[in-house]
PDB file of N, CA and C in Angstrom:
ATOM      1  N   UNK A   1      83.348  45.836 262.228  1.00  0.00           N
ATOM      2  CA  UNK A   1      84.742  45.798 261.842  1.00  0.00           C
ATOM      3  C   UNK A   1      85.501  44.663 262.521  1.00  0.00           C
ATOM      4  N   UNK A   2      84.756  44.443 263.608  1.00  0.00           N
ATOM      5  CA  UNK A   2      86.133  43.063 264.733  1.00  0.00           C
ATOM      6  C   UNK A   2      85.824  42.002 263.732  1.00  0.00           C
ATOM      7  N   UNK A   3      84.401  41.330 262.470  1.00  0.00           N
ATOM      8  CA  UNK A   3      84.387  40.079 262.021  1.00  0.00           C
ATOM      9  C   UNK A   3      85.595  40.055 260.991  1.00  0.00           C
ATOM     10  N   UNK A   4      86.041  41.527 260.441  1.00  0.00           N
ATOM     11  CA  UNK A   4      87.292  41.358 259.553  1.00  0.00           C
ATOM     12  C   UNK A   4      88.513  41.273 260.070  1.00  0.00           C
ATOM     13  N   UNK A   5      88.791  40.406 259.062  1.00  0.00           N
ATOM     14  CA  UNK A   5      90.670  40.216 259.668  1.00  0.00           C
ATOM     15  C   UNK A   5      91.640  41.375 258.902  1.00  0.00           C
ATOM     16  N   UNK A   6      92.553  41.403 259.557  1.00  0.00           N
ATOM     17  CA  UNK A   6      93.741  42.504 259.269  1.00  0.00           C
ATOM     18  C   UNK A   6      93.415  42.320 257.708  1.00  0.00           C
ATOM     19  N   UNK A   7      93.513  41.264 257.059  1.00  0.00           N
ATOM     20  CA  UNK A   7      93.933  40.941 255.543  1.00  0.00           C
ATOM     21  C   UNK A   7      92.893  41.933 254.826  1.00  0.00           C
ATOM     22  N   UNK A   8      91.563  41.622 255.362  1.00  0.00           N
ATOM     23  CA  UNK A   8      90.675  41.827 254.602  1.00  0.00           C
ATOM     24  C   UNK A   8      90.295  43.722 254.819  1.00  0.00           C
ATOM     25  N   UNK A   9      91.143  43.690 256.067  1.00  0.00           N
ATOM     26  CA  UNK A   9      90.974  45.253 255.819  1.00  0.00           C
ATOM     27  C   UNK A   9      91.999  46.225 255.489  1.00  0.00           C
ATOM     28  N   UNK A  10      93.208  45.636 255.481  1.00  0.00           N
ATOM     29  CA  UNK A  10      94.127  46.127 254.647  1.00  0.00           C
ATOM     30  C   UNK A  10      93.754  46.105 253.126  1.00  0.00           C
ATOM     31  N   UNK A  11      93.408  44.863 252.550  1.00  0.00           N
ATOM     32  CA  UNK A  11      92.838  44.970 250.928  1.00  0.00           C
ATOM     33  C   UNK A  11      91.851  46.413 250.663  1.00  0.00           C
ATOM     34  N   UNK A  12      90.861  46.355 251.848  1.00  0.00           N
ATOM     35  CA  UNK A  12      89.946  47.264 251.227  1.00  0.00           C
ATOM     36  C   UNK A  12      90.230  48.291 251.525  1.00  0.00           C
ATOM     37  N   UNK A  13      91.042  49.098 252.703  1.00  0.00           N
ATOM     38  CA  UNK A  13      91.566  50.267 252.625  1.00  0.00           C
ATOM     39  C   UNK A  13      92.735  50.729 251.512  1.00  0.00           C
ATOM     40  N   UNK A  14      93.146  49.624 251.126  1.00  0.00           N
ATOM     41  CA  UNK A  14      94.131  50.075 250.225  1.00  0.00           C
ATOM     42  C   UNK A  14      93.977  50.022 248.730  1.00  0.00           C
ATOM     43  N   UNK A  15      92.781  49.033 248.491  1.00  0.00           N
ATOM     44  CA  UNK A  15      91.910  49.636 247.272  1.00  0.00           C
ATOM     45  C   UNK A  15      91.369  50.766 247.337  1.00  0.00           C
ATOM     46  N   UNK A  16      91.009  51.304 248.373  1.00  0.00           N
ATOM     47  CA  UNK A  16      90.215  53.154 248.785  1.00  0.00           C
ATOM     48  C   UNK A  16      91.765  54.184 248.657  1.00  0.00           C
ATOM     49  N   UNK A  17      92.725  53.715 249.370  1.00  0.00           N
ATOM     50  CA  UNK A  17      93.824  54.210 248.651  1.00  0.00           C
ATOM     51  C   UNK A  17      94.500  54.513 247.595  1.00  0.00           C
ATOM     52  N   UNK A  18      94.387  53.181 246.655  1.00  0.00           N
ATOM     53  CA  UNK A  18      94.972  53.135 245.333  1.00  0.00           C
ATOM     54  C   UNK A  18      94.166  54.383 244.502  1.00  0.00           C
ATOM     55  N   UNK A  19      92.769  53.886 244.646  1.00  0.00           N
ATOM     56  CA  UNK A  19      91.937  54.754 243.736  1.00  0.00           C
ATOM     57  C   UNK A  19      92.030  56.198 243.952  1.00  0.00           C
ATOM     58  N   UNK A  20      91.774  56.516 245.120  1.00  0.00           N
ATOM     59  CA  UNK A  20      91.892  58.078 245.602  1.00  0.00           C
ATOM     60  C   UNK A  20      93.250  58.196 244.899  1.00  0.00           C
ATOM     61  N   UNK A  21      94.538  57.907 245.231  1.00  0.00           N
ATOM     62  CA  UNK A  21      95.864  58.187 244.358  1.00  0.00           C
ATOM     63  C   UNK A  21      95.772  58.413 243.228  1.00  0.00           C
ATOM     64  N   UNK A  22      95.061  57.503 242.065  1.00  0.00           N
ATOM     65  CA  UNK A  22      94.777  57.516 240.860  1.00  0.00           C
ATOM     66  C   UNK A  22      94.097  58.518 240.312  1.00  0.00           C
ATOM     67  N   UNK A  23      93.201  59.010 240.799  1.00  0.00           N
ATOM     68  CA  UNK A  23      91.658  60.526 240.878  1.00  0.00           C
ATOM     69  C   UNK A  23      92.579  61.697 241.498  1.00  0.00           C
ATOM     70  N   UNK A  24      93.511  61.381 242.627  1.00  0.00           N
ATOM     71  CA  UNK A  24      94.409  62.897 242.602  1.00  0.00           C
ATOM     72  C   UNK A  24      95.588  63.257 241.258  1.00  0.00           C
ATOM     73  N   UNK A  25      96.397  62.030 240.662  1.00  0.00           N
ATOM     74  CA  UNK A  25      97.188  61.726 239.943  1.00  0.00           C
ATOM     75  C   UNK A  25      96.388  62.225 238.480  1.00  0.00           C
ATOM     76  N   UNK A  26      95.246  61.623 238.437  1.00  0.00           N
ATOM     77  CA  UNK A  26      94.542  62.268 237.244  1.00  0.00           C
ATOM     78  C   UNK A  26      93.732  64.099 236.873  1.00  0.00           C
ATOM     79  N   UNK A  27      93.763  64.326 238.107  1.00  0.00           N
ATOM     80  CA  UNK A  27      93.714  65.714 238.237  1.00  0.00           C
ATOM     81  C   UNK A  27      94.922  66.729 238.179  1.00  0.00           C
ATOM     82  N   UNK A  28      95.816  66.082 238.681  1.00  0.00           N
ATOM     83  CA  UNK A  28      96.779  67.485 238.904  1.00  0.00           C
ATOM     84  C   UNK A  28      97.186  67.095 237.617  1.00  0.00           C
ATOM     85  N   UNK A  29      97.103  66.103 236.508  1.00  0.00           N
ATOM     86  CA  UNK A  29      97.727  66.125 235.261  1.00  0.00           C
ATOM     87  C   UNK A  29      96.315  67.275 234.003  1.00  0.00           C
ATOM     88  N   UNK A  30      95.292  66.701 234.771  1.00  0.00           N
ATOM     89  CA  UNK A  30      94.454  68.051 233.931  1.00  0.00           C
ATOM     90  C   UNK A  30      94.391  69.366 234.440  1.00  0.00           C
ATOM     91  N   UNK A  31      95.132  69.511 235.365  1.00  0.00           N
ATOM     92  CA  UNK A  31      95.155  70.855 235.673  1.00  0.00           C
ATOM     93  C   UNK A  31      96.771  71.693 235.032  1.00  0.00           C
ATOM     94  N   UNK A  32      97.376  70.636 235.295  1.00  0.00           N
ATOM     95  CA  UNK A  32      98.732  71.161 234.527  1.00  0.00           C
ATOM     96  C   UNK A  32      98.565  71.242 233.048  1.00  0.00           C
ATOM     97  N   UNK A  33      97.885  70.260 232.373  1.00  0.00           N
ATOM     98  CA  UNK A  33      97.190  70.520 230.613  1.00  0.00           C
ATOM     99  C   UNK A  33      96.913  71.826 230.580  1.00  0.00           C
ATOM    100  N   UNK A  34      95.582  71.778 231.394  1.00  0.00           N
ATOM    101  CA  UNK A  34      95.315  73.293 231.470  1.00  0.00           C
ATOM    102  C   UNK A  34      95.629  74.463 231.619  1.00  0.00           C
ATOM    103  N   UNK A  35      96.936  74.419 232.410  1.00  0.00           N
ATOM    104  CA  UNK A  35      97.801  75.707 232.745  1.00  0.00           C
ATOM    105  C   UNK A  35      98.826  75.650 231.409  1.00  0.00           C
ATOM    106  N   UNK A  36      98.813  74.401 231.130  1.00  0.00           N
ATOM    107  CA  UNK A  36      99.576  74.865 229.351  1.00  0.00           C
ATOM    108  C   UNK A  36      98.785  75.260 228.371  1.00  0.00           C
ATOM    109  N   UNK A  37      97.793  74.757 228.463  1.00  0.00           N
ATOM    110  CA  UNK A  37      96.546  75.534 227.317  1.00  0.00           C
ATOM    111  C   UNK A  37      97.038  77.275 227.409  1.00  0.00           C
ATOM    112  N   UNK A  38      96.658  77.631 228.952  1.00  0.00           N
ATOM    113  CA  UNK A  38      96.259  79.000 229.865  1.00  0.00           C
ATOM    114  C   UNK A  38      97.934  79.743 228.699  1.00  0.00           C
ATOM    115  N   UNK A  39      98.940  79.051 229.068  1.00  0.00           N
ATOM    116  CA  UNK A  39     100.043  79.351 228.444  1.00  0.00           C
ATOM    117  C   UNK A  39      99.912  79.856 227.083  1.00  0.00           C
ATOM    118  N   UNK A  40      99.584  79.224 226.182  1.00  0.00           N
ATOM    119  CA  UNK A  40      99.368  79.147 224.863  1.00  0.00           C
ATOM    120  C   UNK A  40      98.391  80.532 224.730  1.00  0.00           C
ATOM    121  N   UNK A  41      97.737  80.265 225.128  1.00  0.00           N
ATOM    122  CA  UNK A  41      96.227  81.802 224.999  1.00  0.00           C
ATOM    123  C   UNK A  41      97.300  82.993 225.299  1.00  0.00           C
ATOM    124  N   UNK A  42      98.142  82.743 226.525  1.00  0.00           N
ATOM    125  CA  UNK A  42      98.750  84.370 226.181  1.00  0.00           C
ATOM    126  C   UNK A  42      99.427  84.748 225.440  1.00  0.00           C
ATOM    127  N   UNK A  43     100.125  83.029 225.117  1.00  0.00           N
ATOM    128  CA  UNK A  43     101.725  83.404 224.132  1.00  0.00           C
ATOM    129  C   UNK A  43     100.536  84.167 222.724  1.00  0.00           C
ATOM    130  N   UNK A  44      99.500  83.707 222.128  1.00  0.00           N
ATOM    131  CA  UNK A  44      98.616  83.638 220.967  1.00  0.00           C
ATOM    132  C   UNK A  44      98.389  85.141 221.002  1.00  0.00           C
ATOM    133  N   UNK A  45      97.330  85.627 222.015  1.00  0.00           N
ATOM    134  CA  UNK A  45      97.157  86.979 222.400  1.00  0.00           C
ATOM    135  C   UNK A  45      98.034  87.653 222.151  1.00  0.00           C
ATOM    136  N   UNK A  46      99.164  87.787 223.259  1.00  0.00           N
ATOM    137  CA  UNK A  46     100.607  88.569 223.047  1.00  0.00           C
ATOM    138  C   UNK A  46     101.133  88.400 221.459  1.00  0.00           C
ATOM    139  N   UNK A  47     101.378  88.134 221.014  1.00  0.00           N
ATOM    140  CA  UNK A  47     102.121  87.405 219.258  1.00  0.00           C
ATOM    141  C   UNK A  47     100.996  87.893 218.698  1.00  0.00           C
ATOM    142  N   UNK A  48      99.899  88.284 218.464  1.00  0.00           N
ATOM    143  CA  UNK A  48      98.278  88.575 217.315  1.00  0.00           C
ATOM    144  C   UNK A  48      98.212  88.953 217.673  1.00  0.00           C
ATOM    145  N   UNK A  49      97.759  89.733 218.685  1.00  0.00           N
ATOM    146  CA  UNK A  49      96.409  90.520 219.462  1.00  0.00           C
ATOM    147  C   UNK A  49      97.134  92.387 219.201  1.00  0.00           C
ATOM    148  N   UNK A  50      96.479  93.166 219.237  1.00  0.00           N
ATOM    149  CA  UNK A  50      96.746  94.218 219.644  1.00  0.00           C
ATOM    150  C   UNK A  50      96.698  95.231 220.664  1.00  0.00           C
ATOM    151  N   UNK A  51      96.887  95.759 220.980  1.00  0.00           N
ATOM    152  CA  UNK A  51      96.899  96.981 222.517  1.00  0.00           C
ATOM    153  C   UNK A  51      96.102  97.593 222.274  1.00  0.00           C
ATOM    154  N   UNK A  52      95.007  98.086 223.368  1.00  0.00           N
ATOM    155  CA  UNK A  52      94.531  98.738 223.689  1.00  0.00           C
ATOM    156  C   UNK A  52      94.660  99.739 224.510  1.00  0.00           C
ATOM    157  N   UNK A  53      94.348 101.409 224.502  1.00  0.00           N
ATOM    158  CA  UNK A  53      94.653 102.555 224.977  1.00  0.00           C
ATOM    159  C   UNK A  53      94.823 102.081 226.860  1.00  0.00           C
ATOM    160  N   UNK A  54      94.187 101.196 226.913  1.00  0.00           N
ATOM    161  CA  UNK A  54      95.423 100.677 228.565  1.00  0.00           C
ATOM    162  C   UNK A  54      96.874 100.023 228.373  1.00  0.00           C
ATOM    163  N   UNK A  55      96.878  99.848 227.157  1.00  0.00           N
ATOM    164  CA  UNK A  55      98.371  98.388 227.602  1.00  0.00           C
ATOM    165  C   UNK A  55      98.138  97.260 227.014  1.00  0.00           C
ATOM    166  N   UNK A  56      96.409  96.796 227.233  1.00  0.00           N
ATOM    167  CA  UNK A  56      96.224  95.343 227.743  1.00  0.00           C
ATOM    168  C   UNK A  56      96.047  94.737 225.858  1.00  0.00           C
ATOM    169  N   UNK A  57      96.729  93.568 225.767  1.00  0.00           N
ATOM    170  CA  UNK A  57      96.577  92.663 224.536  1.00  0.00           C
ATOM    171  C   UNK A  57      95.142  92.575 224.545  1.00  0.00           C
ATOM    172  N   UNK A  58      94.755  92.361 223.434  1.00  0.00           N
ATOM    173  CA  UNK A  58      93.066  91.997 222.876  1.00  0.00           C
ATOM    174  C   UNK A  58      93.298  91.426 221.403  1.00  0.00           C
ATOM    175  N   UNK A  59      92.067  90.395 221.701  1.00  0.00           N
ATOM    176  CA  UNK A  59      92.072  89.776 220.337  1.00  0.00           C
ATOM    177  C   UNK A  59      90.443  89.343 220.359  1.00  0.00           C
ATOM    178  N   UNK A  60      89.516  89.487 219.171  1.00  0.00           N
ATOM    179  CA  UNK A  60      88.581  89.143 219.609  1.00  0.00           C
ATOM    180  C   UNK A  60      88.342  87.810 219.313  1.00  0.00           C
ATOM    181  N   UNK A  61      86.802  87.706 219.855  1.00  0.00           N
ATOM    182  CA  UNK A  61      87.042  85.722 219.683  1.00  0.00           C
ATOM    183  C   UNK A  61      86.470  85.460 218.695  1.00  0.00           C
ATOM    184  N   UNK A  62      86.240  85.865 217.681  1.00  0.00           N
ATOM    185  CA  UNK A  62      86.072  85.090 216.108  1.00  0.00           C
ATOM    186  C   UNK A  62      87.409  84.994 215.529  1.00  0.00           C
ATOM    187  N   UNK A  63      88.451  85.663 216.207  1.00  0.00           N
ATOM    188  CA  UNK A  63      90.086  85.724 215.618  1.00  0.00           C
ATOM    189  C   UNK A  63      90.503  85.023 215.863  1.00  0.00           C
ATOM    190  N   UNK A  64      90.328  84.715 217.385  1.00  0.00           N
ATOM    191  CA  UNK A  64      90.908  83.432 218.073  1.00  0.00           C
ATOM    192  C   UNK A  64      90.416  82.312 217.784  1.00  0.00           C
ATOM    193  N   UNK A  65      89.374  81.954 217.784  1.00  0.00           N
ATOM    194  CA  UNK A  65      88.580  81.027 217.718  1.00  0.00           C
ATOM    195  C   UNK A  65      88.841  80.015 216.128  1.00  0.00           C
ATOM    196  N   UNK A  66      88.848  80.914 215.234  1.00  0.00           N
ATOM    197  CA  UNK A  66      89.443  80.715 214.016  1.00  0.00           C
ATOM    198  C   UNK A  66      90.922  80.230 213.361  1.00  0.00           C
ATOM    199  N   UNK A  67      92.034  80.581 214.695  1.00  0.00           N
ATOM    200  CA  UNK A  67      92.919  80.610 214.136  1.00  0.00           C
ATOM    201  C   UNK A  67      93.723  79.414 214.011  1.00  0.00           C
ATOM    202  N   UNK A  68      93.930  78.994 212.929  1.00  0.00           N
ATOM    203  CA  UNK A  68      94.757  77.271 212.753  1.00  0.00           C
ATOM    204  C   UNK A  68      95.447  76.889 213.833  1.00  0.00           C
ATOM    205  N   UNK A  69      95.895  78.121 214.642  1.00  0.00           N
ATOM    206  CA  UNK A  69      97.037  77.210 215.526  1.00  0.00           C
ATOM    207  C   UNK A  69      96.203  77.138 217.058  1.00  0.00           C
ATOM    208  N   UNK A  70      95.194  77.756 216.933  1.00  0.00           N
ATOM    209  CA  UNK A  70      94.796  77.132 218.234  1.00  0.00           C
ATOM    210  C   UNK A  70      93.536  76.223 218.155  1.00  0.00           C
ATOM    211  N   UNK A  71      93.360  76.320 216.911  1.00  0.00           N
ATOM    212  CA  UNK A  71      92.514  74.807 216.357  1.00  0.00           C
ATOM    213  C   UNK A  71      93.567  73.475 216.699  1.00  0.00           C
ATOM    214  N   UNK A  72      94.592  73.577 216.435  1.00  0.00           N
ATOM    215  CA  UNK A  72      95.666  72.503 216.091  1.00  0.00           C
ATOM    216  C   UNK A  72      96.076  72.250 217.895  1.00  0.00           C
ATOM    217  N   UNK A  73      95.993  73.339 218.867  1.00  0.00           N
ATOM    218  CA  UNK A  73      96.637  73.169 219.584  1.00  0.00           C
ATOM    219  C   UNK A  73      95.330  73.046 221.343  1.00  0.00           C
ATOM    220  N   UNK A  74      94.390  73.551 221.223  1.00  0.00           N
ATOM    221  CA  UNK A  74      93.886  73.451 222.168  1.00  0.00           C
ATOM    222  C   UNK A  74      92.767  72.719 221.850  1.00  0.00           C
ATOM    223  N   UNK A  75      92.688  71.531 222.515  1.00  0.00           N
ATOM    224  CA  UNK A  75      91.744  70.394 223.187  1.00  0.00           C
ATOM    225  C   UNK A  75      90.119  71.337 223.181  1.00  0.00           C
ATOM    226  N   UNK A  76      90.045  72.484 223.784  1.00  0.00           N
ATOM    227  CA  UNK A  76      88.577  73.073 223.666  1.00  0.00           C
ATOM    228  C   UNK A  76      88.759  74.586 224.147  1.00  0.00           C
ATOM    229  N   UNK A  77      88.922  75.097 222.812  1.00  0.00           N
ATOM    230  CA  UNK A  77      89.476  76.706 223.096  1.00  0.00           C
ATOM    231  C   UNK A  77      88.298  77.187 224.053  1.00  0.00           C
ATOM    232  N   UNK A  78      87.213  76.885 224.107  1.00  0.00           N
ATOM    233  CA  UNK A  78      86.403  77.298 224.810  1.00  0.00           C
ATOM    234  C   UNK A  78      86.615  77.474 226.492  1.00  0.00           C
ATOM    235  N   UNK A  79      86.521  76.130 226.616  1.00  0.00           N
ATOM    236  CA  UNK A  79      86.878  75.759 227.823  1.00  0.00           C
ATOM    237  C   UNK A  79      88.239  76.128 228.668  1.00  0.00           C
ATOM    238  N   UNK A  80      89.116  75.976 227.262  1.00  0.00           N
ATOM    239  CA  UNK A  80      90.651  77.006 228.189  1.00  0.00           C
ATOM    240  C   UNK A  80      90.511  78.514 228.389  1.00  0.00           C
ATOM    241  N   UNK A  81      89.538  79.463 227.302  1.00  0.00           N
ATOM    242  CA  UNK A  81      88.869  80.668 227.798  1.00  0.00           C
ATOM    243  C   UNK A  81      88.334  80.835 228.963  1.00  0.00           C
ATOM    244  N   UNK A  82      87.408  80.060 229.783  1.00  0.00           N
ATOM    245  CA  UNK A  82      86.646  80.047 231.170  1.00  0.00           C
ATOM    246  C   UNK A  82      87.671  80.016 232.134  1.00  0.00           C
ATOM    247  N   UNK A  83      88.697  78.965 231.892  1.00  0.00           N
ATOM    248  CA  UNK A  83      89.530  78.505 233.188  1.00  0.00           C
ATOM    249  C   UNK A  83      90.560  79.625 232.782  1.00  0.00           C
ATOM    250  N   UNK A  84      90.880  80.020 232.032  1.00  0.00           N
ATOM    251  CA  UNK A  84      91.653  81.644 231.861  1.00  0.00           C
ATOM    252  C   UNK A  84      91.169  82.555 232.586  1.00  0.00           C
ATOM    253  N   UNK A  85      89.914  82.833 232.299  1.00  0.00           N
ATOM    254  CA  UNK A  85      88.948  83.949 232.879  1.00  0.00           C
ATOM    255  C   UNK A  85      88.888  84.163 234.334  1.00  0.00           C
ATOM    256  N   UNK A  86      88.506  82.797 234.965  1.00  0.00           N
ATOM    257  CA  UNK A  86      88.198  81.899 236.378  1.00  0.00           C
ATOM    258  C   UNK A  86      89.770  82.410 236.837  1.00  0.00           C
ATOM    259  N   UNK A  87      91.014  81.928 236.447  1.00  0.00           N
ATOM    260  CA  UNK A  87      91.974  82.520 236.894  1.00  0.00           C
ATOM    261  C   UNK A  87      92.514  83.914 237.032  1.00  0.00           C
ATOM    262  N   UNK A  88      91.921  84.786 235.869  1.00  0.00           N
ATOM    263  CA  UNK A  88      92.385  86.435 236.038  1.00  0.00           C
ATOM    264  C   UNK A  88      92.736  86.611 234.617  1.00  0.00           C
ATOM    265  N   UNK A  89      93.264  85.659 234.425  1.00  0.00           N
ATOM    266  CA  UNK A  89      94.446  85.588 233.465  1.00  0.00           C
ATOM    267  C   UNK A  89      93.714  86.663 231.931  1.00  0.00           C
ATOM    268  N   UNK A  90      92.278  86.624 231.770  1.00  0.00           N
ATOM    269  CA  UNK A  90      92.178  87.480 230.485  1.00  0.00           C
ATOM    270  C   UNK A  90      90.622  87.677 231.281  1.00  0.00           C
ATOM    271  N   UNK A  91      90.261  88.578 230.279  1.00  0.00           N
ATOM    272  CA  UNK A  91      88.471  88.911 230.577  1.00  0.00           C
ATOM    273  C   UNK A  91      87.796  89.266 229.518  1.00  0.00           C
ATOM    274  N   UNK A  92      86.328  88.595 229.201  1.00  0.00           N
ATOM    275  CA  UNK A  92      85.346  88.709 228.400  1.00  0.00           C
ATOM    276  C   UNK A  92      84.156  89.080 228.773  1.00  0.00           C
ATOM    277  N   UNK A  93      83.570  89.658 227.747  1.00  0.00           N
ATOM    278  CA  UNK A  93      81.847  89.949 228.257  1.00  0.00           C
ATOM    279  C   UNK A  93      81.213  88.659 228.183  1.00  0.00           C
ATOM    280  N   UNK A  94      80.426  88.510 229.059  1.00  0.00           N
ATOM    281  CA  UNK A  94      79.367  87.316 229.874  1.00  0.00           C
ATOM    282  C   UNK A  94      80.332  86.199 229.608  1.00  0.00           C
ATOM    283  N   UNK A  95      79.085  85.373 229.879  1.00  0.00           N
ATOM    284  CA  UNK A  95      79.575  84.076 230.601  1.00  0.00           C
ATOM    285  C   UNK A  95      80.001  83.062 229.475  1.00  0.00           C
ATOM    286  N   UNK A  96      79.154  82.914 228.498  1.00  0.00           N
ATOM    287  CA  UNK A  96      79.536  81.929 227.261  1.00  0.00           C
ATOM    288  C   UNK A  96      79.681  82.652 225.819  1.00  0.00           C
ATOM    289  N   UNK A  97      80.420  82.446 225.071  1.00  0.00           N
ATOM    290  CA  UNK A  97      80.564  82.777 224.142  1.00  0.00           C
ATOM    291  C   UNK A  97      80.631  81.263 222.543  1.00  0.00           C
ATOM    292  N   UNK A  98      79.789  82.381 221.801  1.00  0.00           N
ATOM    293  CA  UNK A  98      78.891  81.195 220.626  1.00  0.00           C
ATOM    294  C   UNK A  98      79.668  81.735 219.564  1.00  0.00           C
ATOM    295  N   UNK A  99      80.504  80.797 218.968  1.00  0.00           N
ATOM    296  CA  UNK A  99      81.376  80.878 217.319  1.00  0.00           C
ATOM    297  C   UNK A  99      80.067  81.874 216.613  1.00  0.00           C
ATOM    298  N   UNK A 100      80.435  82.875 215.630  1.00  0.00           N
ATOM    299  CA  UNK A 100      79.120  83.354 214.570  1.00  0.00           C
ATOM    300  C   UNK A 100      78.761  84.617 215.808  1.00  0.00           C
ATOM    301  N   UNK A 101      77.943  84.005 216.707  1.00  0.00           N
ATOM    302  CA  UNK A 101      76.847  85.021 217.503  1.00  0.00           C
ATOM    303  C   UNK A 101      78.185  86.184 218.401  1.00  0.00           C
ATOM    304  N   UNK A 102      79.261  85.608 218.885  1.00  0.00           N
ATOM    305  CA  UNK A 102      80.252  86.656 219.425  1.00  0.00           C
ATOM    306  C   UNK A 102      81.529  86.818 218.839  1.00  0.00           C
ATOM    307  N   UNK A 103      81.269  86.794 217.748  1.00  0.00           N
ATOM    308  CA  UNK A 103      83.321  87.110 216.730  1.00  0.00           C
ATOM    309  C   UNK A 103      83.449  88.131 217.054  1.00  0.00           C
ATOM    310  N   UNK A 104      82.504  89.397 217.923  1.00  0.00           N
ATOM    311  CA  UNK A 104      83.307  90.858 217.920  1.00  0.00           C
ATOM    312  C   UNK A 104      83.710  90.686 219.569  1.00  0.00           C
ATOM    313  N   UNK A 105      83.187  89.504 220.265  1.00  0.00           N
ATOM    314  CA  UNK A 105      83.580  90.354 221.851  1.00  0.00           C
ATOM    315  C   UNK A 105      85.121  89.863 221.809  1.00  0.00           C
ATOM    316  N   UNK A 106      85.945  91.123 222.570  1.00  0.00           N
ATOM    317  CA  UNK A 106      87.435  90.926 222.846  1.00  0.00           C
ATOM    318  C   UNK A 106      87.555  90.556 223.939  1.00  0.00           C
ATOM    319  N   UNK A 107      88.677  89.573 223.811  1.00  0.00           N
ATOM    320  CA  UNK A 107      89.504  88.341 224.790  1.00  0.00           C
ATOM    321  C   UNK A 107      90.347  89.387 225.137  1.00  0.00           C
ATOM    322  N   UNK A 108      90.466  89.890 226.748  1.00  0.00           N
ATOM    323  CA  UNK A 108      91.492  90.983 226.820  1.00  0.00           C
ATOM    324  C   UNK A 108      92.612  90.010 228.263  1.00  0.00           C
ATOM    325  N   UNK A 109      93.404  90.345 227.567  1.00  0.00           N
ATOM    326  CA  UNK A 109      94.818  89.592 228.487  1.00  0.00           C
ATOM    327  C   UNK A 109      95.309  90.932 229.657  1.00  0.00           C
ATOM    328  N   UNK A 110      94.815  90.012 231.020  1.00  0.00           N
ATOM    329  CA  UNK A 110      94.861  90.736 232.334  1.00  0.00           C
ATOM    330  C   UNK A 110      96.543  90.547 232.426  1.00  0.00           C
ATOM    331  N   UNK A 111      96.913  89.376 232.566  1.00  0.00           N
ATOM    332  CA  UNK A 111      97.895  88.911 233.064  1.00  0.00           C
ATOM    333  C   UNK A 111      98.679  88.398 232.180  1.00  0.00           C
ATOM    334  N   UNK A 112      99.799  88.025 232.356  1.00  0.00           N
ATOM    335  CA  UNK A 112     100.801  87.433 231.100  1.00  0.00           C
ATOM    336  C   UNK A 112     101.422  86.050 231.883  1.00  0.00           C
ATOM    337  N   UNK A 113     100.876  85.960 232.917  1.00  0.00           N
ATOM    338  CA  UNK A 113     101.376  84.724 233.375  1.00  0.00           C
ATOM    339  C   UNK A 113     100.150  83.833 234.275  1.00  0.00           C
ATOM    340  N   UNK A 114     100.391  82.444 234.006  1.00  0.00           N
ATOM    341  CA  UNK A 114      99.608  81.509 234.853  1.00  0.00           C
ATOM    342  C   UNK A 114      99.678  81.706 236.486  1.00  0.00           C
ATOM    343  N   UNK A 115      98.529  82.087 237.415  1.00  0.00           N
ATOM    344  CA  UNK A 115      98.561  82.192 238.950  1.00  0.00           C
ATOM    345  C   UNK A 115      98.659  80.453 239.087  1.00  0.00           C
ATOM    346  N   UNK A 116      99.653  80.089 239.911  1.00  0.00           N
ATOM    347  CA  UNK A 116      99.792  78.829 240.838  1.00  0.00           C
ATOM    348  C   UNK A 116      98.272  78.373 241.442  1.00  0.00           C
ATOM    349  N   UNK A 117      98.328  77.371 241.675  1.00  0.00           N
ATOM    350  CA  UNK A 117      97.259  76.896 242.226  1.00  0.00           C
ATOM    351  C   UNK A 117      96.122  76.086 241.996  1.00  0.00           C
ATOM    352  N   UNK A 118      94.823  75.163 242.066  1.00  0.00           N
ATOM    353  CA  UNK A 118      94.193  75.035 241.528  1.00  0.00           C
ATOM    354  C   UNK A 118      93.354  75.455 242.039  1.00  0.00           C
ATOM    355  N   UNK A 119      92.084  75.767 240.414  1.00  0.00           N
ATOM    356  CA  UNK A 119      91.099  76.762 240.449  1.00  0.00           C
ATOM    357  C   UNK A 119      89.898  76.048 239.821  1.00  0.00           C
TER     358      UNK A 119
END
């Protein structure tokens, strides 16, 4: 480090800076996407879905999965299902779910609101 001069190590720490800024800046904007996706799934659920003898909204996922407006509106209904799940926010049987092979399992809405944080 003593053969570099101030210049040359200010440039390169602050290229290691810039970028790290840019990779945090680009995350907390896909995580906030995502907590609007997370949004949308309950407003969808709540508005379609029906109650079940607990309370809890359900809709199953050939309903959802199908439906124009969350074709139109979510980037990868799939994927906003997991990070729903991962948060609380709804619950499904297993881990992946296949258009055709699971239209009967129900998307059941735990929560009606997005938990803070990233997950």
């Amino acid at each position: 480090l003593q053969s570099y001069s101030r210049f040359h190590l200010e440039f390169y720490f602050g290229h290691i800076w810039s970028r790290f800024r840019s990779v945090v800046k680009k995350r907390i904007k896909m995580v906030l996407k995502v907590e609007e996706e997370i949004k949308e799934v309950i407003h969808y659920i709540k508005t379609k879905g029906k109650q079940n003898d607990k309370g809890q909204y359900f809709i199953t996922f050939g309903e959802f999965f199908k439906a124009p407006e969350i074709e139109q509106s979510l980037e990868n209904p799939f994927a906003t299902l997991k990070a729903a799940k991962k948060r609380g926010v709804l619950t499904f049987e297993g881990e992946m779910l296949w258009q055709g092979q699971h239209d009967h399992v129900q998307l059941i809405l735990l929560k009606d609101t997005v938990p803070e944080g990233i997950k």
